[in-house]
C-alpha atoms as a PDB file:
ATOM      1  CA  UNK A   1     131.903 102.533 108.003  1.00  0.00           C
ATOM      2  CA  UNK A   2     133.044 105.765 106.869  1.00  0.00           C
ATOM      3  CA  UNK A   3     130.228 107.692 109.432  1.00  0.00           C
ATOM      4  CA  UNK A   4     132.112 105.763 112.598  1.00  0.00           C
ATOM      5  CA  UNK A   5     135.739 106.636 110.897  1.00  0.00           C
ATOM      6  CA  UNK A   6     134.239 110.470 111.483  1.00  0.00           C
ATOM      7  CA  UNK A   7     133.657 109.846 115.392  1.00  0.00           C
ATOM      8  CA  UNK A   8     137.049 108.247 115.828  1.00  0.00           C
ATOM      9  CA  UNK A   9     138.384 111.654 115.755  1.00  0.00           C
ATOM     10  CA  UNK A  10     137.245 113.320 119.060  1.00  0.00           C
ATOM     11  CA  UNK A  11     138.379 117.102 118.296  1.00  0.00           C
ATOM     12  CA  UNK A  12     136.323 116.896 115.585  1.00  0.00           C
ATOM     13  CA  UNK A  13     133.290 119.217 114.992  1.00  0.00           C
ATOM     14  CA  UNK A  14     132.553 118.849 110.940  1.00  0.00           C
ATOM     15  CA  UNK A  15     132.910 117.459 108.028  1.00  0.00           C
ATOM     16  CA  UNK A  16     133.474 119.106 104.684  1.00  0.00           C
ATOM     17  CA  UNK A  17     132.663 117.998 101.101  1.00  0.00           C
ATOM     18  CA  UNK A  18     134.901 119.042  98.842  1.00  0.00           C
ATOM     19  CA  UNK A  19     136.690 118.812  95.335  1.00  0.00           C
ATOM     20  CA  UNK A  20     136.244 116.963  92.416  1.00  0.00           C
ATOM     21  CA  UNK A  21     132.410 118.738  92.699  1.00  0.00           C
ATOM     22  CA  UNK A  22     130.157 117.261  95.172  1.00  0.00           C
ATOM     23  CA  UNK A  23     127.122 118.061  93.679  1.00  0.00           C
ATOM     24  CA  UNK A  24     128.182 115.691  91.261  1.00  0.00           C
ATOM     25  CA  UNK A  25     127.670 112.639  93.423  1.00  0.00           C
ATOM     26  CA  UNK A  26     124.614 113.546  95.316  1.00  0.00           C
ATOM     27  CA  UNK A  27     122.937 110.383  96.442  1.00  0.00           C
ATOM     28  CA  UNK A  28     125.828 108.728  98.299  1.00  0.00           C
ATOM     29  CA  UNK A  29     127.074 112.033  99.726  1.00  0.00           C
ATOM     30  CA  UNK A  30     123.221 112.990 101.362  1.00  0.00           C
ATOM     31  CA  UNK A  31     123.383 108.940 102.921  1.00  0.00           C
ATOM     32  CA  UNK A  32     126.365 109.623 104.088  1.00  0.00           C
ATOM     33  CA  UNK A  33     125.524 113.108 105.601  1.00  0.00           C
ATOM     34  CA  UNK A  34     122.943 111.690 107.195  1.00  0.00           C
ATOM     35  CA  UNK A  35     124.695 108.806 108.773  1.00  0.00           C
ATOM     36  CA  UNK A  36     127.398 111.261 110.446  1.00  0.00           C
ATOM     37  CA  UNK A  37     124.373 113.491 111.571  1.00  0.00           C
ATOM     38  CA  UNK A  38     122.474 110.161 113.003  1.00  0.00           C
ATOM     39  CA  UNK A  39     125.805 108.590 114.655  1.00  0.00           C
ATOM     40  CA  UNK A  40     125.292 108.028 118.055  1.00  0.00           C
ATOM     41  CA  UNK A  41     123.571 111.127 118.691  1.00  0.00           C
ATOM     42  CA  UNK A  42     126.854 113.041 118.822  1.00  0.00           C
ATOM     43  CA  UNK A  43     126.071 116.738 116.007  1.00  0.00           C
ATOM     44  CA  UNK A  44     128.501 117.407 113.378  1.00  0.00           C
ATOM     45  CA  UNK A  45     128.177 120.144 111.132  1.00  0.00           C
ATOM     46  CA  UNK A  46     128.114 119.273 107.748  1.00  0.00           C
ATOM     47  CA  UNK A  47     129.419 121.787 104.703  1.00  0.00           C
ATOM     48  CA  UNK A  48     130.123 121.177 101.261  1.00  0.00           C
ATOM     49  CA  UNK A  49     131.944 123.332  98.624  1.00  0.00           C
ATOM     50  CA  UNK A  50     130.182 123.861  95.416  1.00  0.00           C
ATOM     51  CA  UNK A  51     131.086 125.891  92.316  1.00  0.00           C
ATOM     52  CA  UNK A  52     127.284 125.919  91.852  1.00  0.00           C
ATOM     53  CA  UNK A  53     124.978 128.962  93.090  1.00  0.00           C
ATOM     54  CA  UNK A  54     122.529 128.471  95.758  1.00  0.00           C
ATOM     55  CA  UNK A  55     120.248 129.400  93.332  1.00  0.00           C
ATOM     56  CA  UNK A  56     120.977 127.352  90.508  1.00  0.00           C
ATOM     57  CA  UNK A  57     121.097 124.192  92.585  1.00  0.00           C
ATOM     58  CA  UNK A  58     117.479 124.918  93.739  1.00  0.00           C
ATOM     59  CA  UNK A  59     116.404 125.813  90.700  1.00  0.00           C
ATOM     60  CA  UNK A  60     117.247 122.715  88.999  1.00  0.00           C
ATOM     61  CA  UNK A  61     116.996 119.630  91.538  1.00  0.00           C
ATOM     62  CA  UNK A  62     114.685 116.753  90.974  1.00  0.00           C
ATOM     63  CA  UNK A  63     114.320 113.351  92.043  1.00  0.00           C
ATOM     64  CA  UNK A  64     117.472 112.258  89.240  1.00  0.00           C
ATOM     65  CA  UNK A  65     120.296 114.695  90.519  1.00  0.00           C
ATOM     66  CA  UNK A  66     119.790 114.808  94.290  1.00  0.00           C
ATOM     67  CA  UNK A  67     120.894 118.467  94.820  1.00  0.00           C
ATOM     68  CA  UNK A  68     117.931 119.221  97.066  1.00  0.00           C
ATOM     69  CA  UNK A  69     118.362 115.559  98.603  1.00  0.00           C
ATOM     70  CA  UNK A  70     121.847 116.696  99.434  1.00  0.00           C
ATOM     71  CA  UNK A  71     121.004 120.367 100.690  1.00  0.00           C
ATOM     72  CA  UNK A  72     118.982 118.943 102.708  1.00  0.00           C
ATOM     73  CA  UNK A  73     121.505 117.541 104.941  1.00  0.00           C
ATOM     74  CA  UNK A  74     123.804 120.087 104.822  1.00  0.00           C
ATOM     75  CA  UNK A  75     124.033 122.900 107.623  1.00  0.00           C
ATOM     76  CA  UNK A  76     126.576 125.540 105.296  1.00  0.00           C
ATOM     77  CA  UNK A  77     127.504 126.023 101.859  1.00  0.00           C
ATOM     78  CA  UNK A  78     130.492 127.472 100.069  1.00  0.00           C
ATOM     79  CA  UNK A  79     129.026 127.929  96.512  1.00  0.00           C
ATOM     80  CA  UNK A  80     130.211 129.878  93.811  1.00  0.00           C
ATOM     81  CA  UNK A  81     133.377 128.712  91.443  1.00  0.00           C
ATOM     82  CA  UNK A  82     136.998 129.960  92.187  1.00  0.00           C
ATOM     83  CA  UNK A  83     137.579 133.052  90.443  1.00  0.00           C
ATOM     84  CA  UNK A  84     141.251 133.983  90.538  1.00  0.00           C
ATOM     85  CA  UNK A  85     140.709 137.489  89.737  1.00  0.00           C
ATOM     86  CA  UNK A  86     138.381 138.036  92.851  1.00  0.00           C
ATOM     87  CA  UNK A  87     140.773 135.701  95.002  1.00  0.00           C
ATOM     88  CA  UNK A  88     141.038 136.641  98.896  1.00  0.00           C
ATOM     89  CA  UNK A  89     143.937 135.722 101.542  1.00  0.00           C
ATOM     90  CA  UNK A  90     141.576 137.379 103.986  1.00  0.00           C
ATOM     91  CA  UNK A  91     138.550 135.491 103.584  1.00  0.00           C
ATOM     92  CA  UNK A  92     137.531 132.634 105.993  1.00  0.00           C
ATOM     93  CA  UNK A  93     136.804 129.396 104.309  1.00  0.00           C
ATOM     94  CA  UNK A  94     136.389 130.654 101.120  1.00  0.00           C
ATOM     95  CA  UNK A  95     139.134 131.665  98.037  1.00  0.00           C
ATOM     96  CA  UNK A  96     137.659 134.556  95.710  1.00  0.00           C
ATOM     97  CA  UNK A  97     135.121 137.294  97.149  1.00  0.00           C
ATOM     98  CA  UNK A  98     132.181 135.912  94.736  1.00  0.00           C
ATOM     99  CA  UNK A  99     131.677 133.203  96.781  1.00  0.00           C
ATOM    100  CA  UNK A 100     128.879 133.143  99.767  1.00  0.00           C
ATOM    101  CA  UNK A 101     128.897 131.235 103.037  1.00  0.00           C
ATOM    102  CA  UNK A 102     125.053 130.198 103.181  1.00  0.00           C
ATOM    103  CA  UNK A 103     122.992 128.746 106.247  1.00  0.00           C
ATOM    104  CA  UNK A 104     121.817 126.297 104.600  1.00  0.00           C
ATOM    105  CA  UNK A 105     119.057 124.831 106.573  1.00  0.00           C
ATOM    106  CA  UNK A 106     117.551 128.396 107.251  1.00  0.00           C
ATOM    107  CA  UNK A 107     117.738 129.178 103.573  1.00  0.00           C
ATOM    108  CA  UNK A 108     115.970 126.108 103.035  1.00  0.00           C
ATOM    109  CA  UNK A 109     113.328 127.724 105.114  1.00  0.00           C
ATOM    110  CA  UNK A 110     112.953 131.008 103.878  1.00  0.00           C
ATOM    111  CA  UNK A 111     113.317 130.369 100.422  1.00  0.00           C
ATOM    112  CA  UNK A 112     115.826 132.274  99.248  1.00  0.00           C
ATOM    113  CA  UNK A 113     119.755 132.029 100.238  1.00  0.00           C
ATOM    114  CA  UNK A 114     120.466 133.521 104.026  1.00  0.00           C
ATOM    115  CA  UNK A 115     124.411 134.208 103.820  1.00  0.00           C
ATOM    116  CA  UNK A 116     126.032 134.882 107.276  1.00  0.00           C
ATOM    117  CA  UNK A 117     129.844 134.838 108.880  1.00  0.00           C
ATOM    118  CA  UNK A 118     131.853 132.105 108.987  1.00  0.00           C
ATOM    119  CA  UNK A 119     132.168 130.974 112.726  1.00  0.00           C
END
């Protein structure tokens, strides 16, 4: 499975969704989130790029799209789209200075988006 693929690499700590948009594909992404989280007990971190807003995936999840499903597995998000104009060589993990490194899980909790350093 693709969860026990994950494992096979031991100097891994994460695993990033990325490009096309994974918000688009919601469902399968959350089930599989949740498998690498589940595998043998072993914590990954789990981040995903978006070039949605915090906000605006909040604002519109429901039971068809699966954003909060997905968010819900997630410990960081990159969100924001690439802006070329605001593009940074000196930011870590991100490419323009519009977009936000968010703790996801504590976000979650607090109800608004909690943005902190990249480790």
């Amino acid at each position: 499975s693709a969860a026990s693929d994950v494992y096979k690499r031991q100097l891994l700590d994460g695993v990033t969704f990325s490009g096309g948009e994974p918000f688009c594909q919601c469902k399968p992404l959350a089930e599989l989130a949740g498998r690498i989280k589940a595998f043998h007990g072993f914590p990954l971190n789990v981040i995903s790029f978006t070039g949605y807003t915090y906000e605006y995936l909040i604002a519109n999840a429901d039971d068809n799209n699966g954003y909060l499903e997905l968010l819900q597995q997630l410990d960081y998000l990159v969100d924001g789209p690439f802006i070329l104009s605001q593009r940074s060589l000196e930011l870590k993990f991100m490419g323009s200075k519009n977009q936000r490194f968010i703790d996801v899980q504590r976000s979650l909790k607090e109800g608004r988006a909690v943005v902190v350093e990249p480790y």
